[in-house]
Protein backbone atom coordinates (compact mmCIF):
# COMPACT_ATOMS: atom_id res chain seq x y z
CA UNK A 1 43.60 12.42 -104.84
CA UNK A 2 47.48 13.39 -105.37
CA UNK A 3 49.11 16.50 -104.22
CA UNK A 4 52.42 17.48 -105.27
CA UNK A 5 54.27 19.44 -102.56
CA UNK A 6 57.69 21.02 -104.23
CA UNK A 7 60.27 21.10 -101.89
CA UNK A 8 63.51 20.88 -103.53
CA UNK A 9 64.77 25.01 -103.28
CA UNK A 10 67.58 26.42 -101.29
CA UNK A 11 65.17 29.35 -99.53
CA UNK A 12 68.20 31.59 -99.54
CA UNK A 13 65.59 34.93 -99.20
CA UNK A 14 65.55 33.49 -95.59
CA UNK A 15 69.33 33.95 -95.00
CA UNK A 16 71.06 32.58 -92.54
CA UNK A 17 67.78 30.90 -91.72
CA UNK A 18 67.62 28.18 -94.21
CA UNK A 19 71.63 28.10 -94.26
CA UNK A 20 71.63 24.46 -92.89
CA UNK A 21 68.06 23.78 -93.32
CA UNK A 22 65.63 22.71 -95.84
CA UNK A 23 63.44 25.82 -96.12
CA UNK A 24 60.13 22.89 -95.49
CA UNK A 25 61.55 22.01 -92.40
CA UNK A 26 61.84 25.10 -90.65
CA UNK A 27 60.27 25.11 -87.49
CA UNK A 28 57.07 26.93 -87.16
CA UNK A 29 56.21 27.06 -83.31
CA UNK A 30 57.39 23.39 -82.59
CA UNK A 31 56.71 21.81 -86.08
CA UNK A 32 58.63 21.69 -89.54
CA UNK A 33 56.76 24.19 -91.88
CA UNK A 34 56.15 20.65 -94.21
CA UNK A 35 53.86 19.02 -91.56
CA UNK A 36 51.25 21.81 -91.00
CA UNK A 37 51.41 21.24 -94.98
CA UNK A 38 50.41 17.63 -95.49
CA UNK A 39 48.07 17.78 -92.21
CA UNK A 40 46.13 20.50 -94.47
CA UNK A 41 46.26 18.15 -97.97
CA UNK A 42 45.65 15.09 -95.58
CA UNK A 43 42.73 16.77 -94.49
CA UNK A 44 41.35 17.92 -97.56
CA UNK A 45 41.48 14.32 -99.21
CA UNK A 46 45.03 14.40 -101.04
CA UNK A 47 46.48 11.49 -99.32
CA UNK A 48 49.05 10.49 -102.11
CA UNK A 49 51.51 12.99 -102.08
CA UNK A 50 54.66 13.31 -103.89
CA UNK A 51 57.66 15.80 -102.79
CA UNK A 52 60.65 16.44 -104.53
CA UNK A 53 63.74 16.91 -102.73
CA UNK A 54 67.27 18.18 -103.32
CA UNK A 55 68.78 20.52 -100.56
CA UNK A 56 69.50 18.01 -97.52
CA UNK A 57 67.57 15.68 -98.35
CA UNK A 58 68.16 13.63 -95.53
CA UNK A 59 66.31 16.01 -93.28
CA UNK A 60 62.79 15.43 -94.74
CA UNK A 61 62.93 11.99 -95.73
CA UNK A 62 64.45 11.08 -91.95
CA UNK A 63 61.96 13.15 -90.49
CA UNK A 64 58.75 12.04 -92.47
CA UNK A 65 59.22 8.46 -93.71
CA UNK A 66 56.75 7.14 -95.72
CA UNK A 67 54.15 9.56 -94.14
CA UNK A 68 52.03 6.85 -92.19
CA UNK A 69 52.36 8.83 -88.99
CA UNK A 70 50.82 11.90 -90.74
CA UNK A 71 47.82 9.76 -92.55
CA UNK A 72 49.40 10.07 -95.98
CA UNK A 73 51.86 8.06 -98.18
CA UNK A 74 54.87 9.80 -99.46
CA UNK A 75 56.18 9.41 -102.37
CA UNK A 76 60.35 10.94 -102.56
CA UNK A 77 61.71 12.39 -106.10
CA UNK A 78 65.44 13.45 -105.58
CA UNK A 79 66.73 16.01 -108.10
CA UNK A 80 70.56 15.91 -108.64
CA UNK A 81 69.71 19.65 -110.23
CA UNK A 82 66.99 21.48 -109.78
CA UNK A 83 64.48 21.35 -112.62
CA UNK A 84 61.92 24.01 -111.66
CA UNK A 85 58.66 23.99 -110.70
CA UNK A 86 57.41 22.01 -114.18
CA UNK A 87 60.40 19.98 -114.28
CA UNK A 88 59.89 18.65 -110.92
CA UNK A 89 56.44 17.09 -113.06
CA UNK A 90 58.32 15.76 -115.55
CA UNK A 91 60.44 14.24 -113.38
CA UNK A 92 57.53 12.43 -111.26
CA UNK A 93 55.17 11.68 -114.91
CA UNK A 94 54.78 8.22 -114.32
CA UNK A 95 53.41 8.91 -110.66
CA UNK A 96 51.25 11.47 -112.09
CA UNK A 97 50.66 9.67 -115.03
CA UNK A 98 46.42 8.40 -114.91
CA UNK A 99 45.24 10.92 -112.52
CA UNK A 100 42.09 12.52 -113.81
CA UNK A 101 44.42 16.01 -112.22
CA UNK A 102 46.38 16.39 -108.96
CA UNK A 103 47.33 19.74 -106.98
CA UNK A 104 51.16 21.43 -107.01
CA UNK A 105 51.37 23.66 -104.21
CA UNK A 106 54.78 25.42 -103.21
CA UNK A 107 56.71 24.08 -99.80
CA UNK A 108 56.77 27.46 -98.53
CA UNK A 109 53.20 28.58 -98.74
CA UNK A 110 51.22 28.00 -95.42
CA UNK A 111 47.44 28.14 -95.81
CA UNK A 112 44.41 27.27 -94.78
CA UNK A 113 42.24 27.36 -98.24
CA UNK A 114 39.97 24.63 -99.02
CA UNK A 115 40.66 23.38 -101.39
CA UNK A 116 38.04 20.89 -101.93
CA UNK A 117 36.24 24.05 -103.04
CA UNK A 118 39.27 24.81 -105.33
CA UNK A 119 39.26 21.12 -107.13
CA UNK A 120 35.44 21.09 -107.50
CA UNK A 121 35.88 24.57 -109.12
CA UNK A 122 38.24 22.97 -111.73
CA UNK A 123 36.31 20.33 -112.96
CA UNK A 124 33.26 22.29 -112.89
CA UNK A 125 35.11 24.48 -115.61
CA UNK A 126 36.93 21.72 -117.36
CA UNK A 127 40.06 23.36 -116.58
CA UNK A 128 43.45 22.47 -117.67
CA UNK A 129 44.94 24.63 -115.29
CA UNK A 130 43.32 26.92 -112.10
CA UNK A 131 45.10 28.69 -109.95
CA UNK A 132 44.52 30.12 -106.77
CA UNK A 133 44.96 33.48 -106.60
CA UNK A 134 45.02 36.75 -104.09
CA UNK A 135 45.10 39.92 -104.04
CA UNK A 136 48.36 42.16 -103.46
CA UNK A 137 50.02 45.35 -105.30
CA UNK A 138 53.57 44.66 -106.53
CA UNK A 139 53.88 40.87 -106.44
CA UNK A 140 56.18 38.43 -108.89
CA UNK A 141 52.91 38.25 -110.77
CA UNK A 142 50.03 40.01 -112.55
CA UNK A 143 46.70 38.00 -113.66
CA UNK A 144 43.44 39.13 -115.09
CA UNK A 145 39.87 37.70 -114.88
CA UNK A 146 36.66 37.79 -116.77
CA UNK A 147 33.46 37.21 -115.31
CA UNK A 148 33.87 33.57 -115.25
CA UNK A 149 37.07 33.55 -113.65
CA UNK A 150 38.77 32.56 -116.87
CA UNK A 151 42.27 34.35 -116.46
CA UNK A 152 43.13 36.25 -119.75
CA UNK A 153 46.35 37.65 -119.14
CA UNK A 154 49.50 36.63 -117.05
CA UNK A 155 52.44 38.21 -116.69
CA UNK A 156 54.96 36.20 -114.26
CA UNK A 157 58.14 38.24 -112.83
CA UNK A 158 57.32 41.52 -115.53
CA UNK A 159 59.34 44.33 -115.38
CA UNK A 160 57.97 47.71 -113.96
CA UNK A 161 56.89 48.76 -117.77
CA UNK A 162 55.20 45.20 -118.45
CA UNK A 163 53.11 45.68 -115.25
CA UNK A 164 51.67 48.46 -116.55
CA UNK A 165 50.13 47.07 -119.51
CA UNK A 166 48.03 44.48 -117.44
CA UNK A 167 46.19 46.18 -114.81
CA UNK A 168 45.19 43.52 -112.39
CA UNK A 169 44.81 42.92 -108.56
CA UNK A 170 45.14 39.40 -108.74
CA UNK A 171 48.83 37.33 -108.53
CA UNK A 172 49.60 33.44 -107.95
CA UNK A 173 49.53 31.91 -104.39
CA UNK A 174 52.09 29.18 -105.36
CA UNK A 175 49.01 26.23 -105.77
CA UNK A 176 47.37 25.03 -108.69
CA UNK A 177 44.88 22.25 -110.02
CA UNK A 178 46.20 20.73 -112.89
CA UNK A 179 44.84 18.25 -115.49
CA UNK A 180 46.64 15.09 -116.80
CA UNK A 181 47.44 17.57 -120.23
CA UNK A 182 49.78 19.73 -118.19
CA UNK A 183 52.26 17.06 -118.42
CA UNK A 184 52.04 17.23 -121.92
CA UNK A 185 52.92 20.42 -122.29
CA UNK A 186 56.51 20.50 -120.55
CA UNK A 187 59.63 19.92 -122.70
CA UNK A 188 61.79 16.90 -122.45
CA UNK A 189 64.60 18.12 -120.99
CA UNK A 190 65.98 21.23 -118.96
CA UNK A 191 64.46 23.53 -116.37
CA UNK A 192 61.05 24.52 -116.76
CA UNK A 193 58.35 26.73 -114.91
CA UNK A 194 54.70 26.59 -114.47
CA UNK A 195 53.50 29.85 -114.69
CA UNK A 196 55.89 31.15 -116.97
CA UNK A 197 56.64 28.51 -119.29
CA UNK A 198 53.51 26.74 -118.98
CA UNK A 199 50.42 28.95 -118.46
CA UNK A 200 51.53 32.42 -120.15
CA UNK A 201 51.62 30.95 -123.33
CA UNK A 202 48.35 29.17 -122.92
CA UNK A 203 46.08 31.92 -121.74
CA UNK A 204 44.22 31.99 -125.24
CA UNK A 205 43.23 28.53 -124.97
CA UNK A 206 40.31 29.89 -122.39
CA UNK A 207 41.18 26.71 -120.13
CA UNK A 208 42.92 27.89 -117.58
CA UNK A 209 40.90 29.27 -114.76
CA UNK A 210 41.83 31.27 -111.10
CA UNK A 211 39.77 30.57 -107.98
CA UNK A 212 40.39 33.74 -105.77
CA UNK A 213 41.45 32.55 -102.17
CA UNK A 214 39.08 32.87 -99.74
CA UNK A 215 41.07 32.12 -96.77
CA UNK A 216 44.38 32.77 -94.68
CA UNK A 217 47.86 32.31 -97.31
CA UNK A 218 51.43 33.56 -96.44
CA UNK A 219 54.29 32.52 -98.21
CA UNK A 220 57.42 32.26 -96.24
CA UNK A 221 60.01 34.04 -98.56
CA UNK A 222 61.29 36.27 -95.96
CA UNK A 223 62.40 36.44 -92.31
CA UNK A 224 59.14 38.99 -91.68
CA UNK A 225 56.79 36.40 -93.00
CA UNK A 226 58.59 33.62 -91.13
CA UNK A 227 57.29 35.49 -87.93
CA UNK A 228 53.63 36.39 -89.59
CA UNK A 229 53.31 32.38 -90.07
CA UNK A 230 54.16 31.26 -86.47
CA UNK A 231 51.45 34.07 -85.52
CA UNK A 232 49.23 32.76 -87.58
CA UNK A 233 49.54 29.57 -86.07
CA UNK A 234 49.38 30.74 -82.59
CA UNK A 235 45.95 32.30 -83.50
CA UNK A 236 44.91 29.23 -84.83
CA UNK A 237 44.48 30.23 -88.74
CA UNK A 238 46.24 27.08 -89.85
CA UNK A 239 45.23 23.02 -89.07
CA UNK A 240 48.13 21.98 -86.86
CA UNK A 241 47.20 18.09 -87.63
CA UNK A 242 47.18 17.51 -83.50
């Protein structure tokens, strides 16, 4: 199966941390953040992986090749500008293109979910889109459920008075499953988000699904996080790949 891994953004919520750094490559008790990354899709069964790239490049590609160390086979998409998180898909179409649906998951978001569980889940439903989801008050998202895990409302980065009209414990953990029509969907040219651009306006097709997480997630958007990973990985929450 192919994963997507998007790697391209500056990280500046990290400050001075990700200054001269790729946010992916910080080190997270001895290893780049990327690496406990692809040891988790390598050993869920995503072996082709693409990862798109624009802040120092150099650092990722030098340090991970073509992946054959880590069991994978990495596949580089430079962006001269950044084209969001559905533009990066555009960009990388004709990789994509023939996959019966691949996983996107966000270069900052260490977990341990399995997401074998996740992709059976979407083709069980037919999905066009599923994403994982948690639970957490006050988040950059809001998503509701039915009984069959169908979401049927999202509101991505809402003001305070949006919030309030869909109340909802559930927000995006920065992975998704999508199906080959996804790529259909994203416009020709410019920047372009998946949640927002992509999902919000499809929520009334009844084909796009969330599969609450069931396991350890933190997404490194902040210094205080940055220490909450490297203790998760001391406690042994996350596959190392050693």
């Amino acid at each position: 199966m192919k994963a997507v891994v998007l790697s391209a953004g500056y990280g500046t919520r990290l400050g001075l941390l990700t200054q001269e750094i790729p946010k992916p490559m910080l080190p997270v008790n001895g290893k780049p953040l990327l690496e406990y990354l692809l040891a988790h899709l390598e050993r869920n069964g995503f072996r082709r992986i693409a990862i798109n790239l624009h802040f120092m490049p150099e650092r990722i590609r030098g340090y991970f090749g073509d992946g054959a160390r880590l069991g994978v086979e990495i596949t580089y998409f430079q962006e001269p500008v950044l084209l969001g998180t559905a533009g990066a898909l555009r960009n990388m179409a004709d990789w994509l293109k023939g996959e019966r649906d691949f996983l996107v998951q966000y270069g900052d978001v260490l977990t341990d979910q399995d997401f074998t569980s996740l992709a059976g889940f979407h083709r069980r439903k037919r999905a066009e889109l599923t994403f994982l989801l948690h639970q957490r008050a006050n988040s950059n998202s809001v998503v509701s459920l039915d009984q069959d895990n169908r979401i049927t409302g999202f509101l991505e980065r809402p003001s305070e008075e949006l919030r309030k009209t869909l109340d909802a414990p559930w927000v995006n953990s920065g992975i998704c499953m999508c199906g080959p029509e996804v790529l259909e969907w994203i416009p020709a040219t410019g920047s372009c988000d998946i949640p927002r651009d992509l999902a919000v306006p499809r929520v009334q097709s009844n084909r796009i699904y969330g599969f609450p997480l069931n396991a350890y997630r933190c997404a490194i958007d902040s210094p205080e996080r940055y220490v909450q990973a490297e203790q998760a990985i001391l406690e042994g929450k996350c596959f190392s790949g050693s």
